[in-house]
PDB file of N, CA and C in Angstrom:
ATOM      1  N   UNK A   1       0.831  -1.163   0.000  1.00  0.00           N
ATOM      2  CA  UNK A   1       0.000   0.000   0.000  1.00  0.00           C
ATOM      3  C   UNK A   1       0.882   1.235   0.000  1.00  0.00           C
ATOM      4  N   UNK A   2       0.425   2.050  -0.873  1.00  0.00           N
ATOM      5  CA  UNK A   2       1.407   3.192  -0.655  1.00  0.00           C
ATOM      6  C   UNK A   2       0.222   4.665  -0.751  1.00  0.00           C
ATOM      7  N   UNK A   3       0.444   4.940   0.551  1.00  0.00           N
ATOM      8  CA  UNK A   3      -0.151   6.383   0.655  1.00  0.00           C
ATOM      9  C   UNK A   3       0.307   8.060   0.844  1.00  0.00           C
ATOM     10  N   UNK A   4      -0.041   8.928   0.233  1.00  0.00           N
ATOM     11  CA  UNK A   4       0.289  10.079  -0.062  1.00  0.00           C
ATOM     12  C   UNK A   4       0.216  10.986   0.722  1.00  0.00           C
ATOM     13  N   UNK A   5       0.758  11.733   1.530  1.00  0.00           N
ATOM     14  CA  UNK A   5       0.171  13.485   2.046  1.00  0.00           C
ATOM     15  C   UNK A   5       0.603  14.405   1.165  1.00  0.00           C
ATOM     16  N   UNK A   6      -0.664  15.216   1.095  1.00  0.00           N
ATOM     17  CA  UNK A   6      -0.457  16.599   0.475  1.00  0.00           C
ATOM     18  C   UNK A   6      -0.732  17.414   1.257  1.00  0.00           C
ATOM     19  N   UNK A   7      -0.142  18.765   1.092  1.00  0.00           N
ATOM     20  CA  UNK A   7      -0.895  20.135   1.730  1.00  0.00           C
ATOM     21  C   UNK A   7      -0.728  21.110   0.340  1.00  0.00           C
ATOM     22  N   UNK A   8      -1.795  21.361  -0.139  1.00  0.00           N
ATOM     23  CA  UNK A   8      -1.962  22.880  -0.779  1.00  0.00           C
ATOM     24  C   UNK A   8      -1.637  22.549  -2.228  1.00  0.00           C
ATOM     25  N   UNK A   9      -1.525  20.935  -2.624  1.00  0.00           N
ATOM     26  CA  UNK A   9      -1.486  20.793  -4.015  1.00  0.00           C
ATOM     27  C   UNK A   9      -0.085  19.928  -3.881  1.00  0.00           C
ATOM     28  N   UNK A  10       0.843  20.193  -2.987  1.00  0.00           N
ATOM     29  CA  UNK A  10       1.947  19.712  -3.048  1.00  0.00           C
ATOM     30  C   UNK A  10       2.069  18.159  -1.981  1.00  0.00           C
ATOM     31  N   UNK A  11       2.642  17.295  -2.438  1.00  0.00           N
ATOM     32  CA  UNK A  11       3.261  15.852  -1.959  1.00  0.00           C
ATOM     33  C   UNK A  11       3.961  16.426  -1.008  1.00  0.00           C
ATOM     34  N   UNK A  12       3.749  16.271   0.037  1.00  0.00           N
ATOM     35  CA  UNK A  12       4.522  16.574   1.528  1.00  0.00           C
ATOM     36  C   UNK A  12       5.344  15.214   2.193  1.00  0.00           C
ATOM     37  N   UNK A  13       4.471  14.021   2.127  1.00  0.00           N
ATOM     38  CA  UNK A  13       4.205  12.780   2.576  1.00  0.00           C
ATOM     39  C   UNK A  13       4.273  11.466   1.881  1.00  0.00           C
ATOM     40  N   UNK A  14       5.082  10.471   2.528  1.00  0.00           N
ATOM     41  CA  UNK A  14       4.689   9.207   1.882  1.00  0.00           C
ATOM     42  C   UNK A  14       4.771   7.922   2.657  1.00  0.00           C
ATOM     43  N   UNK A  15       4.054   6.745   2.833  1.00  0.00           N
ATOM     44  CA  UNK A  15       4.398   5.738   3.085  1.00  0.00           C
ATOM     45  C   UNK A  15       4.006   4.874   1.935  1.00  0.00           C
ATOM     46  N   UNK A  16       5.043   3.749   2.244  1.00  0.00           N
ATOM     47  CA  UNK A  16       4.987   2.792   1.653  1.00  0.00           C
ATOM     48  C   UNK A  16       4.941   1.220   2.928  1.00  0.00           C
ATOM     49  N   UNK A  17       3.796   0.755   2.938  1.00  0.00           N
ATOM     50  CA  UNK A  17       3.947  -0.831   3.996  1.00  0.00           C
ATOM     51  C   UNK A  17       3.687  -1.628   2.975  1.00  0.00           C
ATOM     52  N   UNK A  18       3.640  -3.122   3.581  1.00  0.00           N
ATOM     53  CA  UNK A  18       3.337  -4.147   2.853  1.00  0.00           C
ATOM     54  C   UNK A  18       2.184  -4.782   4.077  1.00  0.00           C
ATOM     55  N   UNK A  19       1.222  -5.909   3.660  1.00  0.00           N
ATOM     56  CA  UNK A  19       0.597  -6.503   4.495  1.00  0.00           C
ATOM     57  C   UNK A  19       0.659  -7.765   4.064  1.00  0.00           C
ATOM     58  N   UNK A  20       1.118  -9.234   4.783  1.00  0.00           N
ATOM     59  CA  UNK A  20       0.851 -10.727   4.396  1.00  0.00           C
ATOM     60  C   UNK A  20       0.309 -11.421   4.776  1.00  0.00           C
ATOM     61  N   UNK A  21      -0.857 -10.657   5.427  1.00  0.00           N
ATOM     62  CA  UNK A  21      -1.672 -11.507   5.784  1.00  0.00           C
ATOM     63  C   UNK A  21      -2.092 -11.909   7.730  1.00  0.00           C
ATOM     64  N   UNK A  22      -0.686 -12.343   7.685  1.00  0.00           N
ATOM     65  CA  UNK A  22      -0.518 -11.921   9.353  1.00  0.00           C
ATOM     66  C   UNK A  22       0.182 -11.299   9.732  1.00  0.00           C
ATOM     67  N   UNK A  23       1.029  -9.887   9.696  1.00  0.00           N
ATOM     68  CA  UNK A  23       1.231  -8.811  10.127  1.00  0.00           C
ATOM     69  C   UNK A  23       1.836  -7.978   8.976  1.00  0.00           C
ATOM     70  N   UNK A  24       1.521  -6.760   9.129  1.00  0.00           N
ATOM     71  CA  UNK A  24       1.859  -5.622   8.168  1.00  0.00           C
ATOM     72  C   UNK A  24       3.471  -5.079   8.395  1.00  0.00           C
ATOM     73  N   UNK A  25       3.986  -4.253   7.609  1.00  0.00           N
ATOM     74  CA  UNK A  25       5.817  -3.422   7.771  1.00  0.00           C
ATOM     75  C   UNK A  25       5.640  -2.215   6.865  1.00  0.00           C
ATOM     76  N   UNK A  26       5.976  -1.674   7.802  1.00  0.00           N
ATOM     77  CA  UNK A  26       6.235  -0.038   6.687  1.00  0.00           C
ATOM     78  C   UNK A  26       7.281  -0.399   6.821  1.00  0.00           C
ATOM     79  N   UNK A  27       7.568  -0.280   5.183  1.00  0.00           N
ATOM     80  CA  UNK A  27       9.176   0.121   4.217  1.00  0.00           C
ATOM     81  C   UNK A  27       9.259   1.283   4.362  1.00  0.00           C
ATOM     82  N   UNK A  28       8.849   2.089   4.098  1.00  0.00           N
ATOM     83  CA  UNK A  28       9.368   3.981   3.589  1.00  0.00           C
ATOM     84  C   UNK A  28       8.517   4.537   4.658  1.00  0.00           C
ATOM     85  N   UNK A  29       9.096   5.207   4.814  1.00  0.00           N
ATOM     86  CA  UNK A  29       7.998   6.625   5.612  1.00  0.00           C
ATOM     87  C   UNK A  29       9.190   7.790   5.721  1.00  0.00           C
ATOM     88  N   UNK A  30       8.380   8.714   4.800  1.00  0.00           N
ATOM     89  CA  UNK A  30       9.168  10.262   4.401  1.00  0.00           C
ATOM     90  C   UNK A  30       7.965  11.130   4.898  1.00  0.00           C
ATOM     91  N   UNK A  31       8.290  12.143   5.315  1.00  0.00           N
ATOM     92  CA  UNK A  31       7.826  14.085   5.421  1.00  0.00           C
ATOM     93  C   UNK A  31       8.764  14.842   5.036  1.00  0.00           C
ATOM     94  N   UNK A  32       8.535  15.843   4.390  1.00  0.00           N
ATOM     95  CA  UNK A  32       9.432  16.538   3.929  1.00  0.00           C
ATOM     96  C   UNK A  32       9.558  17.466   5.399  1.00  0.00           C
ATOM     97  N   UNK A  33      10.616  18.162   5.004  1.00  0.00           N
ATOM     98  CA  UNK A  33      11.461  18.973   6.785  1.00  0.00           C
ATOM     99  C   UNK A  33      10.737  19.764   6.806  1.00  0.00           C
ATOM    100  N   UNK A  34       9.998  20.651   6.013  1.00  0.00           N
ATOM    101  CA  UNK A  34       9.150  21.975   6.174  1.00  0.00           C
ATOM    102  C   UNK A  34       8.032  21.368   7.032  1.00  0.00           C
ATOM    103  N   UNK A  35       7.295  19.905   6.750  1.00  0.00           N
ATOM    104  CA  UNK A  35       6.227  19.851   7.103  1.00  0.00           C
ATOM    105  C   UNK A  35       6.392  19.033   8.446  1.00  0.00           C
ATOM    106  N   UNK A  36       7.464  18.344   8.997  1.00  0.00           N
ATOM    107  CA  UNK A  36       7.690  18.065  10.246  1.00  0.00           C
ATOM    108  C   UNK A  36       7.215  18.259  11.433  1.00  0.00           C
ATOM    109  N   UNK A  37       6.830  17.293  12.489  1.00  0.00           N
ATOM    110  CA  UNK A  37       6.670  17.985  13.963  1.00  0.00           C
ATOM    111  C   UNK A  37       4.876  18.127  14.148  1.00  0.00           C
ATOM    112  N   UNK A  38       4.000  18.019  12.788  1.00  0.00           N
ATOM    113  CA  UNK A  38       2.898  18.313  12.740  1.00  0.00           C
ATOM    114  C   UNK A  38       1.760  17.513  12.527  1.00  0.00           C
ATOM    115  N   UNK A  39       2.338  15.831  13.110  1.00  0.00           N
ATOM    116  CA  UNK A  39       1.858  14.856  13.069  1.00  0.00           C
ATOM    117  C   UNK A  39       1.171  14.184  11.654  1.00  0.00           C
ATOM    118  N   UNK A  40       1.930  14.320  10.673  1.00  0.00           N
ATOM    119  CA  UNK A  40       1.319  14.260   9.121  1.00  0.00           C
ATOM    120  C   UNK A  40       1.730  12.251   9.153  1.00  0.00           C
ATOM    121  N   UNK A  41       3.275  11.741   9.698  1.00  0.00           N
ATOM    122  CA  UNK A  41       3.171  10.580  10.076  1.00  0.00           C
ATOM    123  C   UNK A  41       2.588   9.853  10.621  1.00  0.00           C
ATOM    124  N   UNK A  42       2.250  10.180  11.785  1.00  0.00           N
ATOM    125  CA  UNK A  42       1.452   9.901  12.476  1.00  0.00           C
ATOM    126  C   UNK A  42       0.362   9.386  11.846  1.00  0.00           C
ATOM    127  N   UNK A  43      -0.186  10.178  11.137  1.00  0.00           N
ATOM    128  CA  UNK A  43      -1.496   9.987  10.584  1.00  0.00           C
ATOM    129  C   UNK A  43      -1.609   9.583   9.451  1.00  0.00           C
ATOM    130  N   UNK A  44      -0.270   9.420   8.485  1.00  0.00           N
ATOM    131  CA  UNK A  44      -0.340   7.912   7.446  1.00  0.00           C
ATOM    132  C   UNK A  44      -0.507   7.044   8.209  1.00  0.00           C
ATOM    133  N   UNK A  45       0.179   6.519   9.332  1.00  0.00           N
ATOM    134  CA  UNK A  45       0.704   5.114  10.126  1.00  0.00           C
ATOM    135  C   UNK A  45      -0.665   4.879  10.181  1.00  0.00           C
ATOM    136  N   UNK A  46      -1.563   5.823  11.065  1.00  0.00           N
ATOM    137  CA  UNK A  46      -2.877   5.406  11.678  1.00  0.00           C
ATOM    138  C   UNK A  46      -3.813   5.020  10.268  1.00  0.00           C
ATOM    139  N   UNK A  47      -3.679   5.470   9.185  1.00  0.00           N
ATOM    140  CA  UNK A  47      -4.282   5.409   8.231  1.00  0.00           C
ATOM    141  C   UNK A  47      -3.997   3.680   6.988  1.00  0.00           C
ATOM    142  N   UNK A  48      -2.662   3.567   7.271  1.00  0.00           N
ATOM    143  CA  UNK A  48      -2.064   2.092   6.876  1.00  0.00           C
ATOM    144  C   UNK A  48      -2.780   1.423   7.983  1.00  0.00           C
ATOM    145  N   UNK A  49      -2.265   1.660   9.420  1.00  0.00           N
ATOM    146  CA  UNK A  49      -3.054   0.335   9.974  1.00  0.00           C
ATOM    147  C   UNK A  49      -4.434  -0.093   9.816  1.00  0.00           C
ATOM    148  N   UNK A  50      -5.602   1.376   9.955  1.00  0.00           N
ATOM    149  CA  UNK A  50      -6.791   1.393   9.736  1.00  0.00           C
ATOM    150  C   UNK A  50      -7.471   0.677   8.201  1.00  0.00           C
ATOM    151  N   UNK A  51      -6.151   0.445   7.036  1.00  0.00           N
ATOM    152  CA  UNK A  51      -6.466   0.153   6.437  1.00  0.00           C
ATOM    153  C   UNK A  51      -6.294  -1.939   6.220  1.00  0.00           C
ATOM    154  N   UNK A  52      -4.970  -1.955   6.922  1.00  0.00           N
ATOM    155  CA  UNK A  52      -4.995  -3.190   7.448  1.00  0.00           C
ATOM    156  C   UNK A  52      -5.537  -3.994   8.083  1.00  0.00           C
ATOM    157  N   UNK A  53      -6.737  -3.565   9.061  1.00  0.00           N
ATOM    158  CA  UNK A  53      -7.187  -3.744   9.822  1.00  0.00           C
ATOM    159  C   UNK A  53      -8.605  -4.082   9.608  1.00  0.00           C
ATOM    160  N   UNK A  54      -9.338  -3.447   8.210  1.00  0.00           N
ATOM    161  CA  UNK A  54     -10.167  -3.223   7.182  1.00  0.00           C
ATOM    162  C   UNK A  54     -10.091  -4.657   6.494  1.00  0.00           C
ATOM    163  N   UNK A  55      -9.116  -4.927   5.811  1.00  0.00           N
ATOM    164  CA  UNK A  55      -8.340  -6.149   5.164  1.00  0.00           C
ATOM    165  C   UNK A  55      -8.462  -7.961   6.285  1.00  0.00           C
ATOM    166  N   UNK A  56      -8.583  -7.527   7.194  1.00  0.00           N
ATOM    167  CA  UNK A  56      -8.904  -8.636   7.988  1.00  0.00           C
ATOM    168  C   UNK A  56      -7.132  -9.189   8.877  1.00  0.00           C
TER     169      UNK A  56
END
């Protein structure tokens, strides 16, 4: 799964996890430095698991 943050048109954000079934791994997780500190990770992570979690 690979999910995106934007703010204002621009890619700020990225993860990349995998899921197999019985437990998920984020590979990548980037913020760019401007957008730091402002919980934008945070809230891919919560958004991969929520989606894993969806998945069974």
């Amino acid at each position: 799964m690979f999910l995106v943050g934007e703010a204002f048109g621009d890619v700020v954000a990225v993860v990349l996890g995998t899921y197999d079934g019985r437990r998920g791994s984020i590979l990548r997780l980037a913020v760019h430095p401007a957008y730091r500190r402002r919980g934008i990770a945070s809230g891919l992570v919560d958004e991969l698991e929520r989606r894993w979690a969806a998945r069974g």
